[in-house]
Protein backbone atom coordinates (compact mmCIF):
# COMPACT_ATOMS: atom_id res chain seq x y z
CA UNK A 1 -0.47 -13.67 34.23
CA UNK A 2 -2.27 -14.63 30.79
CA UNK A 3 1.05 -16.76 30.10
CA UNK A 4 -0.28 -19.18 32.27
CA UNK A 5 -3.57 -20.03 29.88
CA UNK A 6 -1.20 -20.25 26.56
CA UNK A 7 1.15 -22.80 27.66
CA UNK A 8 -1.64 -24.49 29.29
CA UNK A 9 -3.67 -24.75 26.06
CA UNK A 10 -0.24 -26.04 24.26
CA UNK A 11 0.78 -28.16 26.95
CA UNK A 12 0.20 -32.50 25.48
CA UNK A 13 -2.28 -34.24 27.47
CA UNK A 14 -5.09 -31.30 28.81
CA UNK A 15 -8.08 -33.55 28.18
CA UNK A 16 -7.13 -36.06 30.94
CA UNK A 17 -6.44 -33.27 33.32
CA UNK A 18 -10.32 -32.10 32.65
CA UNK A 19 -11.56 -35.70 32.84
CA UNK A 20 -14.80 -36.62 34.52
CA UNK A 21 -15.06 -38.08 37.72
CA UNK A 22 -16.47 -41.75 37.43
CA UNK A 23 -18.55 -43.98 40.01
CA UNK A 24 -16.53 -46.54 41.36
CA UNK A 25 -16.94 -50.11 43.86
CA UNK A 26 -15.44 -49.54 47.22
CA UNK A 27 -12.25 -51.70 46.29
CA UNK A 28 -11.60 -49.82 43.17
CA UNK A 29 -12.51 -46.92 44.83
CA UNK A 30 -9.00 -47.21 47.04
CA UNK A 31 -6.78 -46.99 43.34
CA UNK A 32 -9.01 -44.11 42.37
CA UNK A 33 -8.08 -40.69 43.54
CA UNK A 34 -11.21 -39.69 44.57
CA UNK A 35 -11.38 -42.08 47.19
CA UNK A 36 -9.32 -39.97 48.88
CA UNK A 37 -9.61 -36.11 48.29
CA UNK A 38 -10.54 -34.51 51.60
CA UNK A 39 -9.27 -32.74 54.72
CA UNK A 40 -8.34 -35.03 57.50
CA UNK A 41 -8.04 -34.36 60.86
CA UNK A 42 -5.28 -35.97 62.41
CA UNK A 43 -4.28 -38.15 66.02
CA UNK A 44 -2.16 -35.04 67.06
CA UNK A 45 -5.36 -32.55 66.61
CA UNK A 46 -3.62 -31.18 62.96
CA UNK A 47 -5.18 -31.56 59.61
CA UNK A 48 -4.19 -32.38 56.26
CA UNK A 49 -5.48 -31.86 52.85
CA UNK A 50 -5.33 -34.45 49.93
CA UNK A 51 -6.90 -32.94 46.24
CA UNK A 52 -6.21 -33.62 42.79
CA UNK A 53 -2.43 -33.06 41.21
CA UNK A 54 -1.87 -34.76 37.85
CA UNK A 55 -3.20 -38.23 36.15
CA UNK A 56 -2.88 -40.77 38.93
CA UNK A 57 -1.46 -38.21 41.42
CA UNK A 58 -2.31 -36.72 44.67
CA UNK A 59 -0.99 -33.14 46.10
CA UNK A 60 -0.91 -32.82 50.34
CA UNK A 61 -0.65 -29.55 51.94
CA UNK A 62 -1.31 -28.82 55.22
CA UNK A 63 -2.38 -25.02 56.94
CA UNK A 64 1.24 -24.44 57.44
CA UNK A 65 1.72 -23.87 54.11
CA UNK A 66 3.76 -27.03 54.14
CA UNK A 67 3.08 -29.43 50.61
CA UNK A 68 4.05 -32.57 48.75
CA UNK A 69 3.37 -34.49 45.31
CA UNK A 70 2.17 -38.03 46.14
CA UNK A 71 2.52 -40.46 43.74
CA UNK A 72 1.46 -44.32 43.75
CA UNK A 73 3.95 -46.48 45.79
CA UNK A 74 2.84 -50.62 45.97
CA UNK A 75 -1.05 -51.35 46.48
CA UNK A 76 -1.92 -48.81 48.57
CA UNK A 77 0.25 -46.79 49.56
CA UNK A 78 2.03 -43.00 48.16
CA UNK A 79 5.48 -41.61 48.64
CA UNK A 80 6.11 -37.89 48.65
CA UNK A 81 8.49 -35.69 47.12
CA UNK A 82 9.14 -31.66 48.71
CA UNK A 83 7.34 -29.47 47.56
CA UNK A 84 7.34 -29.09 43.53
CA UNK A 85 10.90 -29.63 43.93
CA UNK A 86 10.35 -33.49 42.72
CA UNK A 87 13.16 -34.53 45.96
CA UNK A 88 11.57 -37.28 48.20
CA UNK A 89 10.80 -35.96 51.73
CA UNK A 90 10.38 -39.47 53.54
CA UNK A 91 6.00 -38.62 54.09
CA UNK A 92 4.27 -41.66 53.51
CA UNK A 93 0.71 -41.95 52.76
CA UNK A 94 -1.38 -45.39 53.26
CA UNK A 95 -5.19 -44.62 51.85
CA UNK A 96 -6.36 -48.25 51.67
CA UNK A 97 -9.23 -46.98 54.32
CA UNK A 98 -9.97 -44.26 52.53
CA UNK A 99 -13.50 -45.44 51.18
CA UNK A 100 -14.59 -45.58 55.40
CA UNK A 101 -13.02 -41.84 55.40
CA UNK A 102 -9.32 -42.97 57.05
CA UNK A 103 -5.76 -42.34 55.88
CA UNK A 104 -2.29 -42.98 57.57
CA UNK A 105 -0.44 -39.90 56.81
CA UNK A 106 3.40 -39.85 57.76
CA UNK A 107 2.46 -42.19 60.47
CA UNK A 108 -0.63 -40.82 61.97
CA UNK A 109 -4.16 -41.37 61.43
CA UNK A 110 -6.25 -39.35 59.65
CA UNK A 111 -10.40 -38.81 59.93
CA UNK A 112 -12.08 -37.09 57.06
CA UNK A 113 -13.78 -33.84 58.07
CA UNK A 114 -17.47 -33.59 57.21
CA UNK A 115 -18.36 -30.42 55.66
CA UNK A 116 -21.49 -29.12 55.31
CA UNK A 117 -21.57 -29.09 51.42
CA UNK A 118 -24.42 -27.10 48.94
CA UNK A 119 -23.76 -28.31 45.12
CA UNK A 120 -24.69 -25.42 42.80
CA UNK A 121 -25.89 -24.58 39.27
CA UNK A 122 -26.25 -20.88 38.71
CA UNK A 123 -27.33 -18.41 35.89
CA UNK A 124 -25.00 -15.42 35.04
CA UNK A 125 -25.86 -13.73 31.77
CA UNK A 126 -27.18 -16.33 30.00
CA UNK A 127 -24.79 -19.15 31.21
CA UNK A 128 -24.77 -21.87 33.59
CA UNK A 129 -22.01 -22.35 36.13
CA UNK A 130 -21.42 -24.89 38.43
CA UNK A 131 -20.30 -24.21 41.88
CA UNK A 132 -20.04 -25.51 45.45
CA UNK A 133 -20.46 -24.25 49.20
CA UNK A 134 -18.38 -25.67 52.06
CA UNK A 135 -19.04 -24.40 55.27
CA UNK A 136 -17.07 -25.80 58.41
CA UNK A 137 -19.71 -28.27 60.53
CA UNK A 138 -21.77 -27.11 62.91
CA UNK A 139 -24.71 -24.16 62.40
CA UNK A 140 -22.14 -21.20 63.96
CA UNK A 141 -22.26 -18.12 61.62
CA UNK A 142 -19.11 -18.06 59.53
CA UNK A 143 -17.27 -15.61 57.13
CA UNK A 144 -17.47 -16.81 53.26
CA UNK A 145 -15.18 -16.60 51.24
CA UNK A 146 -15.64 -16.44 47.45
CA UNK A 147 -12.36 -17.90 45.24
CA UNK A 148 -11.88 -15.69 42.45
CA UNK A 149 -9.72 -17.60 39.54
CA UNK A 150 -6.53 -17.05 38.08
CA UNK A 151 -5.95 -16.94 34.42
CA UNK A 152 -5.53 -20.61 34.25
CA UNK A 153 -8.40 -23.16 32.38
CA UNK A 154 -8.17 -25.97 35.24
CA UNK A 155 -11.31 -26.58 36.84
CA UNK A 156 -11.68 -25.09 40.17
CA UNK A 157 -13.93 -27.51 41.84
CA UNK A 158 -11.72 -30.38 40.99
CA UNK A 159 -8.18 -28.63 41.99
CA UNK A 160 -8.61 -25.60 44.32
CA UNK A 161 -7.18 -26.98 47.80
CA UNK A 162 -8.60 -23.61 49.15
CA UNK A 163 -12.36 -25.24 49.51
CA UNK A 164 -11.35 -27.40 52.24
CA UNK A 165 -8.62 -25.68 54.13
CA UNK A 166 -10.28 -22.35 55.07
CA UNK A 167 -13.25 -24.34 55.84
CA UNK A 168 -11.02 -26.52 58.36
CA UNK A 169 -10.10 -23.45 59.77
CA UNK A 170 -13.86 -22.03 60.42
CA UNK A 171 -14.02 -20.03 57.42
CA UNK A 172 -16.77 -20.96 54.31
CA UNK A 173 -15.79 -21.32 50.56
CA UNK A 174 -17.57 -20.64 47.62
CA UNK A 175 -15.36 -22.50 44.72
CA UNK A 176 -16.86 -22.59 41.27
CA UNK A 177 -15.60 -23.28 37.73
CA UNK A 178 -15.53 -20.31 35.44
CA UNK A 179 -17.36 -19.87 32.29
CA UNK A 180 -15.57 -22.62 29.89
CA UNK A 181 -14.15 -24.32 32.34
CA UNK A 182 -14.98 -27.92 33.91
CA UNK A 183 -18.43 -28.21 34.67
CA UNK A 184 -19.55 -24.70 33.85
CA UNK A 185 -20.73 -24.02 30.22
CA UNK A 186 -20.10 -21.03 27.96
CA UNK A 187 -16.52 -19.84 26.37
CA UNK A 188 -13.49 -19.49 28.42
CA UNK A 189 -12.73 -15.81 28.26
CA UNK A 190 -9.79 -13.76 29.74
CA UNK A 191 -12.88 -10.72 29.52
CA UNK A 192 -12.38 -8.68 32.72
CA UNK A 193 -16.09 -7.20 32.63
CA UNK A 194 -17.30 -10.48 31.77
CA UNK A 195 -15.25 -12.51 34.79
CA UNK A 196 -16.62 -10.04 37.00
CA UNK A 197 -19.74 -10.42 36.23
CA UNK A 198 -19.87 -14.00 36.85
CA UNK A 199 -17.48 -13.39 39.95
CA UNK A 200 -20.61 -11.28 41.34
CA UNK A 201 -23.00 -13.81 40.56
CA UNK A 202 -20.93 -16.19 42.60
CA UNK A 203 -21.23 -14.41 45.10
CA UNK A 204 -25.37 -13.45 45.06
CA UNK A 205 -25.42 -17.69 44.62
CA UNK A 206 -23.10 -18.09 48.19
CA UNK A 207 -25.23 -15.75 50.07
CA UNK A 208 -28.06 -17.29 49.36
CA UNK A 209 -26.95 -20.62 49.54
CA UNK A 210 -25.47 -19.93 52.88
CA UNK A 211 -28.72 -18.79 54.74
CA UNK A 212 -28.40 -17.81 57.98
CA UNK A 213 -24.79 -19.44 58.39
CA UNK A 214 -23.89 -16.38 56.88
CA UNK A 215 -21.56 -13.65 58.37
CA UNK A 216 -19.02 -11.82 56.53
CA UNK A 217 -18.75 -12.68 52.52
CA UNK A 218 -15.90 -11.55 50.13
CA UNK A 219 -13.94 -12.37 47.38
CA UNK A 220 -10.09 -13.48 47.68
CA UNK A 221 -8.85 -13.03 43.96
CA UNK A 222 -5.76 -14.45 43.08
CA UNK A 223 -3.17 -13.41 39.95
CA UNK A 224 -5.64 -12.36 37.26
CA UNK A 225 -8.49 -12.58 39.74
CA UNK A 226 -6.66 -9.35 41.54
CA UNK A 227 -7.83 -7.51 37.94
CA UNK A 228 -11.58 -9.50 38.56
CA UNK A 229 -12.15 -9.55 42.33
CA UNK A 230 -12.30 -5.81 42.82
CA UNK A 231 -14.50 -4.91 39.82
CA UNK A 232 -17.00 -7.76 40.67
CA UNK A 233 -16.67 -6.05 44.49
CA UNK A 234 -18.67 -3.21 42.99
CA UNK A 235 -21.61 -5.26 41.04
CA UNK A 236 -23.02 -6.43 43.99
CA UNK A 237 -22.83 -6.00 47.88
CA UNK A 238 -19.83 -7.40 49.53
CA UNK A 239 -17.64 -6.92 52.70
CA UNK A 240 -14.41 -7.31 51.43
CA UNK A 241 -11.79 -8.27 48.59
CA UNK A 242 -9.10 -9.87 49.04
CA UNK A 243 -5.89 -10.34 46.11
CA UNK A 244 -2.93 -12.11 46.14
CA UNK A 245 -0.50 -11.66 44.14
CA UNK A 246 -2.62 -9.49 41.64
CA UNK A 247 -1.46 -6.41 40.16
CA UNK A 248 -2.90 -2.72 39.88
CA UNK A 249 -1.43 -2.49 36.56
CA UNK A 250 -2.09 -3.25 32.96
CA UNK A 251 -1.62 -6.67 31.64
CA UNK A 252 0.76 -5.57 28.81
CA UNK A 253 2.26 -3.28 31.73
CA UNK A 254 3.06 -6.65 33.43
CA UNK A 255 4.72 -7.90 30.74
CA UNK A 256 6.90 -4.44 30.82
CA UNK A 257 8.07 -4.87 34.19
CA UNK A 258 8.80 -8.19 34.03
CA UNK A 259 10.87 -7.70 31.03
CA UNK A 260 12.47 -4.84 32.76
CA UNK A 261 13.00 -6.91 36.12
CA UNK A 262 14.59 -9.87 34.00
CA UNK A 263 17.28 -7.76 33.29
CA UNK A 264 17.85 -5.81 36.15
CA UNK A 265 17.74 -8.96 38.11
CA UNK A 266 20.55 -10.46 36.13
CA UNK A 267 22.50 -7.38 36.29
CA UNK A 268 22.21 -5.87 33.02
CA UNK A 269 21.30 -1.90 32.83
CA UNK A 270 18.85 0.17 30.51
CA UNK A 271 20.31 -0.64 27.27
CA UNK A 272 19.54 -3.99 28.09
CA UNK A 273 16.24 -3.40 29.19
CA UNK A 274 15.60 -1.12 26.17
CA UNK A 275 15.89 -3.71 23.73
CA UNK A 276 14.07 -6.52 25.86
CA UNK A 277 11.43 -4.13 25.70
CA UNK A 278 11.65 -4.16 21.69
CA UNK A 279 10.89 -7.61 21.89
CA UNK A 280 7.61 -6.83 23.90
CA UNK A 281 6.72 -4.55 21.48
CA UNK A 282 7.04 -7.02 18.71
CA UNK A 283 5.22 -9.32 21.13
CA UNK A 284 2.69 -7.10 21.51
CA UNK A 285 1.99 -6.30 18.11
CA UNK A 286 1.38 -9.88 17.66
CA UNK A 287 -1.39 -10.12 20.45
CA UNK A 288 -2.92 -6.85 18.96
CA UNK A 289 -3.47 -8.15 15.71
CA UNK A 290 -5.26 -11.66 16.99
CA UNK A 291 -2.31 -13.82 16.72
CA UNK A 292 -2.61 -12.90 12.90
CA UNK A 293 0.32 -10.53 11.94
CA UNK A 294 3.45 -9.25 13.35
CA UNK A 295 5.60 -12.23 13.66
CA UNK A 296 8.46 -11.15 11.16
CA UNK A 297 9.11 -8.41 13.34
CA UNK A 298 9.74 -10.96 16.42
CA UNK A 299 11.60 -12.94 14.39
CA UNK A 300 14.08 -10.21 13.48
CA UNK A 301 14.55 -8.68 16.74
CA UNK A 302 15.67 -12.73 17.91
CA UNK A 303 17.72 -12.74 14.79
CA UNK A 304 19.61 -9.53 16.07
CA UNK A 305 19.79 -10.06 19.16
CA UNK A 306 19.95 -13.72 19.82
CA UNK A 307 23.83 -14.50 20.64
CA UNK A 308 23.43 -11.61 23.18
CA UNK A 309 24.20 -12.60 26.95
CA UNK A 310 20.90 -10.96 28.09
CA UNK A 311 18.79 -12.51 25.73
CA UNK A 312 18.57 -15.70 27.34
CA UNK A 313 17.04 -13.74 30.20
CA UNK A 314 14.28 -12.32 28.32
CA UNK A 315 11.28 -13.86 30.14
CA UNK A 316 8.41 -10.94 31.10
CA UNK A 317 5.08 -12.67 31.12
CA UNK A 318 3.71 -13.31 27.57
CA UNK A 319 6.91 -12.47 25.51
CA UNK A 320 8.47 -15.75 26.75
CA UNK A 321 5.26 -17.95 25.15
CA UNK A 322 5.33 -15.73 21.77
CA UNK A 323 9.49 -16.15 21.48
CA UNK A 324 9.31 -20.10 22.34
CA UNK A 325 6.21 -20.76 20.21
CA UNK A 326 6.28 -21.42 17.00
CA UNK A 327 4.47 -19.22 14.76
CA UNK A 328 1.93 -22.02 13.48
CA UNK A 329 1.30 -23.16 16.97
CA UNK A 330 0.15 -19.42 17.94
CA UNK A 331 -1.84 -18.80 15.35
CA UNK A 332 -3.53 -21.74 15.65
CA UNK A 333 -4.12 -21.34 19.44
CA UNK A 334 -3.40 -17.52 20.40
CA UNK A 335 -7.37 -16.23 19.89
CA UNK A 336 -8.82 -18.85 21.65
CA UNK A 337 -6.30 -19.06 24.64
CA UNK A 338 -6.34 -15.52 25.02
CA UNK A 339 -9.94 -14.67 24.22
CA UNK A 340 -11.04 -11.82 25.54
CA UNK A 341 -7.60 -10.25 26.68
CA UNK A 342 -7.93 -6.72 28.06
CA UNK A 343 -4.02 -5.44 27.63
CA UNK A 344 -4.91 -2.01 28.17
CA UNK A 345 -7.33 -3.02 31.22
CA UNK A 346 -6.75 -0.08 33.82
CA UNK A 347 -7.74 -1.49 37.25
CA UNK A 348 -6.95 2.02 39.07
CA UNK A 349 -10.28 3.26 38.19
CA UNK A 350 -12.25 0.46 40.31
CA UNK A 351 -9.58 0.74 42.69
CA UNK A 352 -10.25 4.16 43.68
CA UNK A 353 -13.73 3.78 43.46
CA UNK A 354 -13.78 1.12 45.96
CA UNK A 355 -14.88 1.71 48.91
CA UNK A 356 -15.44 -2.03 50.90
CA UNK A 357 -11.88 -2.64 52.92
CA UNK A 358 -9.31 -4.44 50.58
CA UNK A 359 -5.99 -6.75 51.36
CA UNK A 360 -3.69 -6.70 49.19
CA UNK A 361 -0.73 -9.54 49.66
CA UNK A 362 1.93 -9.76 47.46
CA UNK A 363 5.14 -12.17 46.82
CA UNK A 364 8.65 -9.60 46.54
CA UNK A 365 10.31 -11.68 44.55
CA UNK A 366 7.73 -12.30 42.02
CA UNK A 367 9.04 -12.54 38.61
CA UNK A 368 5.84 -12.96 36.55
CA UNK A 369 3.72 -9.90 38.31
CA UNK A 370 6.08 -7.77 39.69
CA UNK A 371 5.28 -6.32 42.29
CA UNK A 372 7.02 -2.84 42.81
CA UNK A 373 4.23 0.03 41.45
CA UNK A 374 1.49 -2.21 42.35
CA UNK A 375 2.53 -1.38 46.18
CA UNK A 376 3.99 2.02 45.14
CA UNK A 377 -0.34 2.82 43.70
CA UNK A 378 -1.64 1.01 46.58
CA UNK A 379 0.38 3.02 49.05
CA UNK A 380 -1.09 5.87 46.79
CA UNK A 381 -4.31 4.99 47.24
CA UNK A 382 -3.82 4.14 51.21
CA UNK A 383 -2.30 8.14 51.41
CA UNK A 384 -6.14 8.98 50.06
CA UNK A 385 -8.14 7.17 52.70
CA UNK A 386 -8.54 3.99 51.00
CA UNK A 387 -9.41 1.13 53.51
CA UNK A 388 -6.47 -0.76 51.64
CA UNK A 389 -4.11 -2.94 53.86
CA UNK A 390 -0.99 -4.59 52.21
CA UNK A 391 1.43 -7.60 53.13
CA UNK A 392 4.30 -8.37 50.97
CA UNK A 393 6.16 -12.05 51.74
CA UNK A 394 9.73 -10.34 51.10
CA UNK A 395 11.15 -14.15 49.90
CA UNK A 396 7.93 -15.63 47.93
CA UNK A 397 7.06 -15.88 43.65
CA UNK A 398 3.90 -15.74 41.96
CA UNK A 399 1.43 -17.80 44.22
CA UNK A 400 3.23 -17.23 47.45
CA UNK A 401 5.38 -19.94 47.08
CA UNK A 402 9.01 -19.90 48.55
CA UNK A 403 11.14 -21.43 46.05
CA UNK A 404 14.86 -23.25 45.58
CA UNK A 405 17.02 -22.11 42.64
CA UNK A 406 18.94 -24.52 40.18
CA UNK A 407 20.52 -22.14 37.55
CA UNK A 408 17.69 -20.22 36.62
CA UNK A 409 15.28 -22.46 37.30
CA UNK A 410 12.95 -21.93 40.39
CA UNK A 411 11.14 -24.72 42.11
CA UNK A 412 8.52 -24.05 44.27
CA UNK A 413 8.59 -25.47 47.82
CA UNK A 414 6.26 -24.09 50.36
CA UNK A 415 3.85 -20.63 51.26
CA UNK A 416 4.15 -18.83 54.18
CA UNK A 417 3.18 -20.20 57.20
CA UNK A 418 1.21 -17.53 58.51
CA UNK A 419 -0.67 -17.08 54.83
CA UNK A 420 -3.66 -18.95 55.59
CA UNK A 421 -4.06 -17.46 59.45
CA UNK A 422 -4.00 -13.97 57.47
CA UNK A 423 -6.91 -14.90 55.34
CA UNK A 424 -9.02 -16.26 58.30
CA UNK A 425 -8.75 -12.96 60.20
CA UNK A 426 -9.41 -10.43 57.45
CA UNK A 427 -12.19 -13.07 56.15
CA UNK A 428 -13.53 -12.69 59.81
CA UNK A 429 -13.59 -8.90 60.78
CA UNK A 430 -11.26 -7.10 58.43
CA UNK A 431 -8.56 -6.41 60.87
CA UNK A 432 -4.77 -7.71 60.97
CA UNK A 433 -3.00 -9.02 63.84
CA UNK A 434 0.30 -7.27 65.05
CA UNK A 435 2.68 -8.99 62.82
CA UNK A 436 2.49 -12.43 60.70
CA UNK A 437 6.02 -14.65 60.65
CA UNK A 438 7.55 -13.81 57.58
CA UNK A 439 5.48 -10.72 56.67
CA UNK A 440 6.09 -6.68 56.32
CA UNK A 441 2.48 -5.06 57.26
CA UNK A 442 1.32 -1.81 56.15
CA UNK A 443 -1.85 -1.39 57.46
CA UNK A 444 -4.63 1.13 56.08
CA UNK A 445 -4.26 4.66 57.73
């Protein structure tokens, strides 16, 4: 999962993904974006969410776990393509209205839900972070639920759909960018104990924001926020953490199993995985020593093993960066993409500790954060009276995505359409209903 921050920080063209909202006039308000981020009820009584993508680009999804990228088409209006998969689906989206809160989405008409919205600026060891509250209208008591991040440096206020569909679906959100990130201030950190800290005070900040809307509040952590969420669970008061496609392993014991999983999954044995697991080594030798030794060693084992068929397999989760990267590029960006890293973090100590009912759902064919002795630990942990349920998506990657293969590429079409319906019930009292489409249950004893 800490792949995901070094290829962001090398990826061309960050700074205009971070960029500042800016005021607008109502006409140029309808070529601006912003115009028309929001959740929008629709003529048939369904809903659909437009946020952020890319520069210029919208992203729909709708509670089915159905999505599409838009992208400009004439004046006013946006064509879609499936999924991630860049293939056009025929959804066309007209958002010349959008400044009076309308939209014509693949021919219906769309009326921007009103949440009831608390901006926020809170303290958490010295820092100030900037989050939001969106609770579903109306003054009914509702569940919260607090959005733990990811390892990624996007801002969560601007991108995280999550804020406005659980809120459509009577459940509040608490979305707020981490330390470094967006609005907040401070030093992005990949610092477990620190990220949990701030996760907690997130939380404190939703409660009290939330008043006496409040019901049920929690955390849903997702890939590194499954290390965060449960360790922030026991710095302050909650009633429940929820983790997709997190791990209860190490972070270098990630990039193990991955690296053993490449192989096997391309049907290559343990010699195979033996020497892929050389290459982590090397790998990790390099992220040891601050990005500031080790690299001959990498560069040898590639040299030997190179023309091999399996080596072209060799993925795991930060071996893939350090092999692709050249050595300049990681030095020059390794300590401050990956500050803070915790490889050795243990997460079964907070696990067992833990005493506030936890769901765990994971994606079985998840090739960054396997998933196998995550759900062999939590079953552990379940056989010791651990209020831990777990869902596995047999046919979904990392972020519960279903997914179309072309070679060995994987493009990422949909989640699960009973995803969000499983967050709203645990959100609201902690129990599971008798079976979710798509979905193998195994429910705390």
């Amino acid at each position: 999962m800490i792949q995901h921050a070094l290829s962001r920080a090398a990826a061309v063209g960050i700074a205009l993904l971070l960029c500042p909202l800016y005021d607008a006039s109502a006409e140029e308000a309808t070529r601006d974006p912003a115009c028309a981020v929001g959740y929008y009820r629709l003529t048939d009584g369904g809903g659909v969410d437009l946020g952020y993508a890319g520069t210029g680009e919208l992203r729909w999804r709708r509670t089915d776990g159905t999505s599409g990228l838009l992208t400009r088409s004439g004046e006013n209006g946006w064509t879609s393509t499936y999924g991630w998969t860049g293939r056009a689906d025929g959804v066309v989206v007209d958002t010349r209205a959008c400044s009076a809160g309308e939209i014509s989405f693949d021919g219906q008409i769309g009326h921007r839900v009103q949440f009831a919205i608390s901006e926020s600026r809170f303290d958490s060891d010295g820092t100030d972070l900037i989050g939001r509250l969106l609770l579903p209208p109306g003054d009914a008591r509702v569940p919260v639920v607090v959005l733990v991040h990811g390892s990624e440096d996007l801002s969560a206020l601007r991108y995280y759909a999550l804020q406005r569909l659980l809120p459509a679906m009577g459940v509040g959100v608490f979305v707020y960018d981490k330390r470094g990130t967006g609005a907040s201030a401070g030093t992005f950190t990949h610092d477990l104990y620190q990220l949990a800290a701030d996760a907690a005070a997130a939380l404190n900040e939703a409660r009290n924001l939330a008043g006496d809307r409040l019901g049920r509040i929690g955390y849903y952590g997702t890939s590194q926020g499954g290390w965060t969420a449960p360790r922030a669970a026991l710095l302050t008061s909650s009633d429940f953490v929820i983790v997709g496609y997190g791990l209860a392993v190490s972070p270098l014991d990630e990039d193990r199993e991955a690296l053993a999983l490449d192989m096997t999954r391309h049907g290559f044995g343990q010699v195979e995985i033996d020497k892929a697991l050389q290459i982590g080594a090397a790998a990790e030798a390099i992220l040891r020593s601050g990005f500031q030794s080790g690299y001959q060693e990498l560069a040898s084992l590639r040299e030997r093993d190179q023309d091999e068929p399996w080596f072209k397999h060799v993925r795991g989760n930060l071996t893939r960066l350090l092999l692709e990267m050249p050595e300049a590029t990681l030095r020059q960006i390794g300590p401050t993409a990956l500050n803070g890293v915790l490889p050795d973090y243990d997460p079964m100590p907070v696990l067992r500790e833990l005493a506030v009912p936890q769901l765990w759902i994971l994606g079985g064919q998840d090739i960054d954060a396997p998933y196998a002795e995550t759900n062999r630990r939590l079953q552990k942990l379940q056989a010791d009276g651990k209020p831990v349920s777990i869902v596995v998506y047999p046919e979904v990657e990392h972020g519960l995505y279903a997914f179309e293969e072309i070679g060995d590429e994987r493009l990422s079409t949909r989640q699960p359409a009973s995803l969000l319906p499983l967050l709203v019930d645990f959100a609201r009292n902690g129990r599971l209903q008798e079976a979710y489409e798509a979905a193998v249950i195994r429910r705390k004893r």
